[in-house]
C-alpha atoms as a PDB file:
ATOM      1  CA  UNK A   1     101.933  78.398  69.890  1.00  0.00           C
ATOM      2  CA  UNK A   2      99.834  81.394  70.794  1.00  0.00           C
ATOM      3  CA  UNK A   3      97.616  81.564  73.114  1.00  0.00           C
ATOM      4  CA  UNK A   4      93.975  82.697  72.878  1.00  0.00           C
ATOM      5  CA  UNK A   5      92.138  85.508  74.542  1.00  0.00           C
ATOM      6  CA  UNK A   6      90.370  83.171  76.830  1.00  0.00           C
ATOM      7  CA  UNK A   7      93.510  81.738  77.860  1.00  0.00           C
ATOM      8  CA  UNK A   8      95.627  85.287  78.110  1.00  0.00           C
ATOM      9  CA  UNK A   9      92.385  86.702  80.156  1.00  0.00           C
ATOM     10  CA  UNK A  10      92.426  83.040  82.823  1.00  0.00           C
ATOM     11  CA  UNK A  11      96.248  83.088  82.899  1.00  0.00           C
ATOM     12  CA  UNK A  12      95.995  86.889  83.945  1.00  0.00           C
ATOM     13  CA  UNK A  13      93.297  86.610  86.595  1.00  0.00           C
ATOM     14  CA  UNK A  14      94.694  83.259  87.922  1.00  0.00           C
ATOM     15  CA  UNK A  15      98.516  85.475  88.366  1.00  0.00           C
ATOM     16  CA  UNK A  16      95.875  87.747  90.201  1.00  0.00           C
ATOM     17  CA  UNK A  17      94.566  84.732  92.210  1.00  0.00           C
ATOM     18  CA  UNK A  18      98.014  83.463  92.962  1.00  0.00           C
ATOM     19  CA  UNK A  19      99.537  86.919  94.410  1.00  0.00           C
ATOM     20  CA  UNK A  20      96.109  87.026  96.665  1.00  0.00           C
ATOM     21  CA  UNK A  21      97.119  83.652  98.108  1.00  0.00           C
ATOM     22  CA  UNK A  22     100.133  84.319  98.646  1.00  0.00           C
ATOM     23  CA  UNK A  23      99.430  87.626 100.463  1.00  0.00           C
ATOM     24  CA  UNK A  24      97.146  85.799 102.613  1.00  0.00           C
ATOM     25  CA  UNK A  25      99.454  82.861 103.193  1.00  0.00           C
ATOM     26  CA  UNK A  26     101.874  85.737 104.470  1.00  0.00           C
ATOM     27  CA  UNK A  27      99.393  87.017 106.744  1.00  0.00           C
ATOM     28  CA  UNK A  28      97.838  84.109 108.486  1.00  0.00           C
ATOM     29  CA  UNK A  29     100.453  81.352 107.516  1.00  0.00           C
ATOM     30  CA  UNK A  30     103.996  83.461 108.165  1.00  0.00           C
ATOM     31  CA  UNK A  31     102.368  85.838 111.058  1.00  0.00           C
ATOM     32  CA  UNK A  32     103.073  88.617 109.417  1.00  0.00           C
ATOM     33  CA  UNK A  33      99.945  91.184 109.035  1.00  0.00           C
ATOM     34  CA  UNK A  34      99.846  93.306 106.398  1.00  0.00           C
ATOM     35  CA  UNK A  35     100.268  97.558 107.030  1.00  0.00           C
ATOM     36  CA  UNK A  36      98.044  99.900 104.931  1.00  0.00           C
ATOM     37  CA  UNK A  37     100.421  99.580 101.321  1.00  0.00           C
ATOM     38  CA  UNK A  38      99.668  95.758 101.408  1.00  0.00           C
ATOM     39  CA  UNK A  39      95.780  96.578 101.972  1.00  0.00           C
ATOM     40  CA  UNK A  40      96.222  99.343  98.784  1.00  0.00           C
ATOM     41  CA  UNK A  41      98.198  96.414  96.901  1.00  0.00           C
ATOM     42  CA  UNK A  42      95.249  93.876  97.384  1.00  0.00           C
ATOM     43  CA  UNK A  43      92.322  95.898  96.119  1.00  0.00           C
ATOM     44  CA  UNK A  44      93.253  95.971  92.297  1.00  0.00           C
ATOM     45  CA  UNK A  45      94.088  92.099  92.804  1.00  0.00           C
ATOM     46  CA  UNK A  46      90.381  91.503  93.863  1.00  0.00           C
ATOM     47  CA  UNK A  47      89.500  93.736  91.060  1.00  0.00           C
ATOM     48  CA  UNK A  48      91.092  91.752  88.255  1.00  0.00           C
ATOM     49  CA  UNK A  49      89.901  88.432  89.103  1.00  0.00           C
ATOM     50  CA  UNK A  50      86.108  90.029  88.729  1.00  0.00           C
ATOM     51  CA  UNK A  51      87.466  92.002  85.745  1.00  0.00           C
ATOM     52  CA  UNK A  52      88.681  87.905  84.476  1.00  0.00           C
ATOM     53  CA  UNK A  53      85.208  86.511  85.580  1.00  0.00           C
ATOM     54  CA  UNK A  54      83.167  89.092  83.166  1.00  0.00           C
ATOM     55  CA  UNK A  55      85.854  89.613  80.707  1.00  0.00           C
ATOM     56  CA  UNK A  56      85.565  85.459  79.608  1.00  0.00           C
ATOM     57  CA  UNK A  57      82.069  86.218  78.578  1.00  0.00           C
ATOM     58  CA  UNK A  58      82.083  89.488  77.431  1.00  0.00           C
ATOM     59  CA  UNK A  59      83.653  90.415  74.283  1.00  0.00           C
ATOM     60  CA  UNK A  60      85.520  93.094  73.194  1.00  0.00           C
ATOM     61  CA  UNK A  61      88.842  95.280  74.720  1.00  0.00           C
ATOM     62  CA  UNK A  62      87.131  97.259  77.600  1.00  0.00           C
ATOM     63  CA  UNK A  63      87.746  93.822  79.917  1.00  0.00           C
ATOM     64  CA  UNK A  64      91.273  93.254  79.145  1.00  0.00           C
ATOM     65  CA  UNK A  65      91.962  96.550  79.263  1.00  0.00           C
ATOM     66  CA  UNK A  66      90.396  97.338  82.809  1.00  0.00           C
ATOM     67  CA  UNK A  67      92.125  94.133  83.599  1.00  0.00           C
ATOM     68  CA  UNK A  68      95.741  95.416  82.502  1.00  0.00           C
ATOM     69  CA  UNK A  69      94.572  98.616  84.315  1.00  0.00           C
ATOM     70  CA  UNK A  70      94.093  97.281  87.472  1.00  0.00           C
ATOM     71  CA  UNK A  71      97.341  95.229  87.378  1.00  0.00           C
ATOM     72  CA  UNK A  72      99.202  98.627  86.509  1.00  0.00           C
ATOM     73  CA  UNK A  73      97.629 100.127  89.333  1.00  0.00           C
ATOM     74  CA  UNK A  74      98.878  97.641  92.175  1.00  0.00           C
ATOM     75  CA  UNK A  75     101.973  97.756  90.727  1.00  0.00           C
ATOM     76  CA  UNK A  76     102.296 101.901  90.926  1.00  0.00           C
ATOM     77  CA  UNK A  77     100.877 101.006  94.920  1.00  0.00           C
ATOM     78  CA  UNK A  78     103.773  98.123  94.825  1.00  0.00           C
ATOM     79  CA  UNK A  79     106.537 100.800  93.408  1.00  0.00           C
ATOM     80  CA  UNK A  80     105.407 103.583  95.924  1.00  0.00           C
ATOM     81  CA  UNK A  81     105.237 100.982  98.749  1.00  0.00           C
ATOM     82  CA  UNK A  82     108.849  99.962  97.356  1.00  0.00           C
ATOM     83  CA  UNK A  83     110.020 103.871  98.292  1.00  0.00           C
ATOM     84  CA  UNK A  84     108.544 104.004 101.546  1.00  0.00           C
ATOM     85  CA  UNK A  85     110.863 100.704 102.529  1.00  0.00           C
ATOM     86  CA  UNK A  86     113.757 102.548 100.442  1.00  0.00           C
ATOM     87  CA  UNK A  87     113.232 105.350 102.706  1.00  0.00           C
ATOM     88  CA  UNK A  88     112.653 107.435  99.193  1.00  0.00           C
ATOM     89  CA  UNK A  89     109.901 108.878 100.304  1.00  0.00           C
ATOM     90  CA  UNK A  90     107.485 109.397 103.239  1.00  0.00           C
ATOM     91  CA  UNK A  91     104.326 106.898 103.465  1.00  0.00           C
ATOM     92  CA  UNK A  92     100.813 107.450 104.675  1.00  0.00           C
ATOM     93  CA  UNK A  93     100.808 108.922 108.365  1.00  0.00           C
ATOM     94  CA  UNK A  94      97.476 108.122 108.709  1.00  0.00           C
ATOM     95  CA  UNK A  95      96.332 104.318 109.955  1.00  0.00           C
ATOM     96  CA  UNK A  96      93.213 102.283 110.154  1.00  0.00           C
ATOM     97  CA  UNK A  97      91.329 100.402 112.890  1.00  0.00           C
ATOM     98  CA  UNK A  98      88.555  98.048 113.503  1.00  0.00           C
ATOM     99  CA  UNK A  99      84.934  99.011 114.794  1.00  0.00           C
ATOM    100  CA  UNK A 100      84.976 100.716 117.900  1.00  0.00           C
ATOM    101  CA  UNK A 101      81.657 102.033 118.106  1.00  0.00           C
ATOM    102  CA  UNK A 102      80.400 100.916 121.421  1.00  0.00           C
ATOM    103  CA  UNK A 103      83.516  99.863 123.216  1.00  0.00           C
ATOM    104  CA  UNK A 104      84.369 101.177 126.889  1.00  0.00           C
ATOM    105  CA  UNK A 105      88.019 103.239 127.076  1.00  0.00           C
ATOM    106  CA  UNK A 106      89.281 100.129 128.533  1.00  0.00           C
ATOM    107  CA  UNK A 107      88.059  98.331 125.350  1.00  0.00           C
ATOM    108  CA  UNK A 108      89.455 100.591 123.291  1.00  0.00           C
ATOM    109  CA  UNK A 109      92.667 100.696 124.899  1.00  0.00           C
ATOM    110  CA  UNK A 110      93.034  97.141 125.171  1.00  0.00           C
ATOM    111  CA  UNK A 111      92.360  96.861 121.242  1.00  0.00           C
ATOM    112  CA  UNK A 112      94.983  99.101 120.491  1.00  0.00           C
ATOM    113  CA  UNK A 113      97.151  97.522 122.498  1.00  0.00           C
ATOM    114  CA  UNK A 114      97.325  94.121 120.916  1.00  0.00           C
ATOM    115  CA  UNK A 115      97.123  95.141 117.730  1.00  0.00           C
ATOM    116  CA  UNK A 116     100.068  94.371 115.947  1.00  0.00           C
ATOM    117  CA  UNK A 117     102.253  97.454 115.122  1.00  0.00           C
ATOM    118  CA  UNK A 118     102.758  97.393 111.485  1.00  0.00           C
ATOM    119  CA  UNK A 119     105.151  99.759 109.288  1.00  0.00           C
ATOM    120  CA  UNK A 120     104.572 100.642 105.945  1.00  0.00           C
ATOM    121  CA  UNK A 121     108.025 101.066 105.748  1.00  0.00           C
ATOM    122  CA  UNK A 122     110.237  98.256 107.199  1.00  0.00           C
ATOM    123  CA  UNK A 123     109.842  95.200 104.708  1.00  0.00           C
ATOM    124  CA  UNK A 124     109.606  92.351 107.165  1.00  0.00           C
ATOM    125  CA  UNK A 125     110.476  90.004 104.106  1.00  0.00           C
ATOM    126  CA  UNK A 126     112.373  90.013 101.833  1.00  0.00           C
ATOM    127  CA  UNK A 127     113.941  87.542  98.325  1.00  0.00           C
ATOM    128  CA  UNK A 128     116.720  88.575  96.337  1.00  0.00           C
ATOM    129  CA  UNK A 129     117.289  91.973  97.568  1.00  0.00           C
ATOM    130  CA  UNK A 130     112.703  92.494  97.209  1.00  0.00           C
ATOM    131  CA  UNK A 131     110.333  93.126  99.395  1.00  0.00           C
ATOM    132  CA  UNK A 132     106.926  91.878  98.589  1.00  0.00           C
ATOM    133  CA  UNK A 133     105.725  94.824  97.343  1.00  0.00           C
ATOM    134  CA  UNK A 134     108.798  94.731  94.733  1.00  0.00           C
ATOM    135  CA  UNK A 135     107.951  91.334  94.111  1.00  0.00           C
ATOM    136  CA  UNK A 136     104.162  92.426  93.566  1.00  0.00           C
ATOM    137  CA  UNK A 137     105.289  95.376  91.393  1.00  0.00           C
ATOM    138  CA  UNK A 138     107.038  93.159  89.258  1.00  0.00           C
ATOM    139  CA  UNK A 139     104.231  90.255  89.119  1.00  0.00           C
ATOM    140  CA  UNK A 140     101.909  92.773  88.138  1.00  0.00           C
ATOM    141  CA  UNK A 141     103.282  94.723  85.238  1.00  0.00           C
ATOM    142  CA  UNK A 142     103.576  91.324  84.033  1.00  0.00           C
ATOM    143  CA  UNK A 143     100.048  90.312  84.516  1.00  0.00           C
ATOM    144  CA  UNK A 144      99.042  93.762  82.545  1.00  0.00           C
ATOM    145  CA  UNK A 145     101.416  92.682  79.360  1.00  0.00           C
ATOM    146  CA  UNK A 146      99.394  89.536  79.292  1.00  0.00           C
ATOM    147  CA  UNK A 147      96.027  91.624  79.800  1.00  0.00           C
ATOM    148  CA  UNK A 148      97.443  94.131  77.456  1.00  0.00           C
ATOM    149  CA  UNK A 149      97.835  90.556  74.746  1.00  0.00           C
ATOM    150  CA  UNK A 150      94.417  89.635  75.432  1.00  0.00           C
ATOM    151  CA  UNK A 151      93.098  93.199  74.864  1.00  0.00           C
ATOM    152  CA  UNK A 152      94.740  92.713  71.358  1.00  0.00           C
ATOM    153  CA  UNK A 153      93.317  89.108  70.449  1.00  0.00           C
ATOM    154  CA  UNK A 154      90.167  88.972  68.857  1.00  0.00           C
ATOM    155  CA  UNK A 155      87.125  87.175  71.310  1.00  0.00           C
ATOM    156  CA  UNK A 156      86.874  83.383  69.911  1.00  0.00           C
ATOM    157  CA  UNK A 157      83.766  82.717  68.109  1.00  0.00           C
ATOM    158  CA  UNK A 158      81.239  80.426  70.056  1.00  0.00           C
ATOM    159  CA  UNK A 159      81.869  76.730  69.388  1.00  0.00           C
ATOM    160  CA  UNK A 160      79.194  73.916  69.327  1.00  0.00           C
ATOM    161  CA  UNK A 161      75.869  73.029  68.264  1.00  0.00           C
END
């Protein structure tokens, strides 16, 4: 059985879908808030599922194709975050905050005290030997083989009345 381009395109932004949960399940389920890699990993997620959206209406390769491009893009972010961890390489030394426009220096210092200290390269979980960004690496060139199929399907022709 082979599947159609509608069905390559909602089987690729559902994966999508599915990694987003389960980022967020991490994060508010497990405790364990995500450093700046994660944040870079999400982005491209978000991405596909509008690229899925337009891409079942639209016709042509330009959808599946951003689509696979986004997926190979969190996975690069998921194979670089995968070096940091591996000590391979070093990781961004720069970090990100909330709003802080307005706050007192006692504000300020008491936000950066309780916010969680979080590595980009200690891998606070990991299955099989992987991290989560290994597992998201992997996910993802997957998801961009199955955008990469529906790229090379021809958009079904309008059925009904």
């Amino acid at each position: 059985m082979t599947l159609s381009r509608t069905h390559l395109i909602l089987l690729a932004g559902l994966g999508s879908g599915l990694l987003m949960a389960g980022a967020l399940g991490f994060q508010y389920l497990g405790d364990m808030p995500p450093c700046k890699l994660c944040y870079w990993q999400r982005y491209p997620h978000i991405a596909a599922l509008v690229i899925a959206l337009v891409g079942l209406r639209a016709s042509g390769r330009v959808w599946p194709l951003l689509g696979a491009g986004a997926a190979l893009t969190t996975a690069a972010i998921g194979l670089y975050h995968t070096g940091v961890e591996r000590k391979l390489w070093q990781g961004p030394s720069s970090c990100s905050s909330g709003e802080i426009s307005g706050l007192s220096g006692a504000e300020l210092l008491a936000q950066i005290l309780s916010a969680p200290i979080v590595r980009c390269d200690e891998a606070p979980w990991e299955l099989l030997g992987l991290s989560m960004a290994s597992w998201n690496a992997v996910a993802s060139i997957v998801l961009a083989l199955v955008w990469l199929a529906a790229a090379r399907r021809r958009a079904e022709a309008p059925t009904g009345p």
